[in-house]
Protein backbone atom coordinates (compact mmCIF):
# COMPACT_ATOMS: atom_id res chain seq x y z
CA UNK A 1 -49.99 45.63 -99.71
CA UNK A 2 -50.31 43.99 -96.40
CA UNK A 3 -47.19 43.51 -94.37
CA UNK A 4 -47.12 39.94 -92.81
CA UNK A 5 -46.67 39.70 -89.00
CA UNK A 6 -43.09 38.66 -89.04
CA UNK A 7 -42.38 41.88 -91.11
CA UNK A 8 -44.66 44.23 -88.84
CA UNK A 9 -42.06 43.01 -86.14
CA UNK A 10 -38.98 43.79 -88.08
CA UNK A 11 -39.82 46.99 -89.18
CA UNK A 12 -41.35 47.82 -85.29
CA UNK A 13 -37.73 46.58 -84.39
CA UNK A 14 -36.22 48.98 -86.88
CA UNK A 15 -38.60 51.80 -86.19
CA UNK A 16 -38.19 51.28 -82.42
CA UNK A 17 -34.28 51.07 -82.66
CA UNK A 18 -33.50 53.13 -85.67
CA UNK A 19 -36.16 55.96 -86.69
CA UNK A 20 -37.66 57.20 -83.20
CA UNK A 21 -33.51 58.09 -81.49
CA UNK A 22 -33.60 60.37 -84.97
CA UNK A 23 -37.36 61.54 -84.56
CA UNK A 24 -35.83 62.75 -81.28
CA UNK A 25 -32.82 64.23 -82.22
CA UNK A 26 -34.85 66.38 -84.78
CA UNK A 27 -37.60 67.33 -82.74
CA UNK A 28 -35.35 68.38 -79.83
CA UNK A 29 -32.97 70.37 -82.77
CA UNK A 30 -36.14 71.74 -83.89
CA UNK A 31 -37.90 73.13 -80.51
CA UNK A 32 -33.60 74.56 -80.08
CA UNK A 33 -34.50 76.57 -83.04
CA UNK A 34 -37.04 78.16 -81.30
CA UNK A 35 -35.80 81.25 -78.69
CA UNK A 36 -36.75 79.75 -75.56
CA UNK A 37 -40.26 79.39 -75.32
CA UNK A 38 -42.23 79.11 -71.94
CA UNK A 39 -41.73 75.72 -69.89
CA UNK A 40 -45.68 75.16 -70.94
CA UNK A 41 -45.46 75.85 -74.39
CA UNK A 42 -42.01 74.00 -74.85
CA UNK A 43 -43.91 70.77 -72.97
CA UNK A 44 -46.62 71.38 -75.77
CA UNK A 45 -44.84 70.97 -78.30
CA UNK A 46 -43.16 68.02 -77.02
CA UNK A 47 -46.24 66.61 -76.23
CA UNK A 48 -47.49 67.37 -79.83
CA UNK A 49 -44.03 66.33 -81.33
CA UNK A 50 -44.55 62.73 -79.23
CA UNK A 51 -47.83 62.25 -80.78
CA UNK A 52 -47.08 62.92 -84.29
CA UNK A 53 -44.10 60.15 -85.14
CA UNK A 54 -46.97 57.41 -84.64
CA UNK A 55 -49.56 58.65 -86.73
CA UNK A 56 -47.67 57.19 -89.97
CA UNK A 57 -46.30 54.21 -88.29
CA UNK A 58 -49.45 52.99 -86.23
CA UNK A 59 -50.34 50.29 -89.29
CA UNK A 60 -46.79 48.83 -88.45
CA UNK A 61 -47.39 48.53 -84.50
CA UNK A 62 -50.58 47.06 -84.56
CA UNK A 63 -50.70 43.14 -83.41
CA UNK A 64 -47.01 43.28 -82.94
CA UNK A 65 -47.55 41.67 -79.49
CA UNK A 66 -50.21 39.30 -80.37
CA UNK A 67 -49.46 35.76 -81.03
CA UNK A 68 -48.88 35.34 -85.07
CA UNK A 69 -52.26 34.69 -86.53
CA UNK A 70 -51.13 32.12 -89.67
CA UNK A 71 -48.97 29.93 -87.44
CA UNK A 72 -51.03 27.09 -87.66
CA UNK A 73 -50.72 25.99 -83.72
């Protein structure tokens, strides 16, 4: 099922607001778990950490900042 582009913005909105402040509070609980890795290998992970939380949610993003397509102006 499609999303329409008024719902892609909502759930950006909620994803933005909502998902990604917890995405980071468990990826920076989850390197903590970890005994204090190497400055490199901590900014790996990170780095790796950053990257993941959009594979699932890059369908959402997409066109969110385009002009809505069916709006018949």
């Amino acid at each position: 099922m499609a999303l329409s582009h008024k719902a892609r913005k909502r759930w950006s909105l909620v994803v933005l607001l909502i998902g990604l402040p917890a995405y980071i509070i468990v990826a920076v609980n989850l390197v903590a778990w970890i005994d204090r890795p190497s400055i490199w290998i901590e900014l790996l992970v990170y780095i790796v950490l950053g990257f993941i939380w959009i594979v699932p949610l890059k369908r959402v993003f997409l066109g969110v900042g385009q002009p809505d397509p069916d709006e018949g102006d």
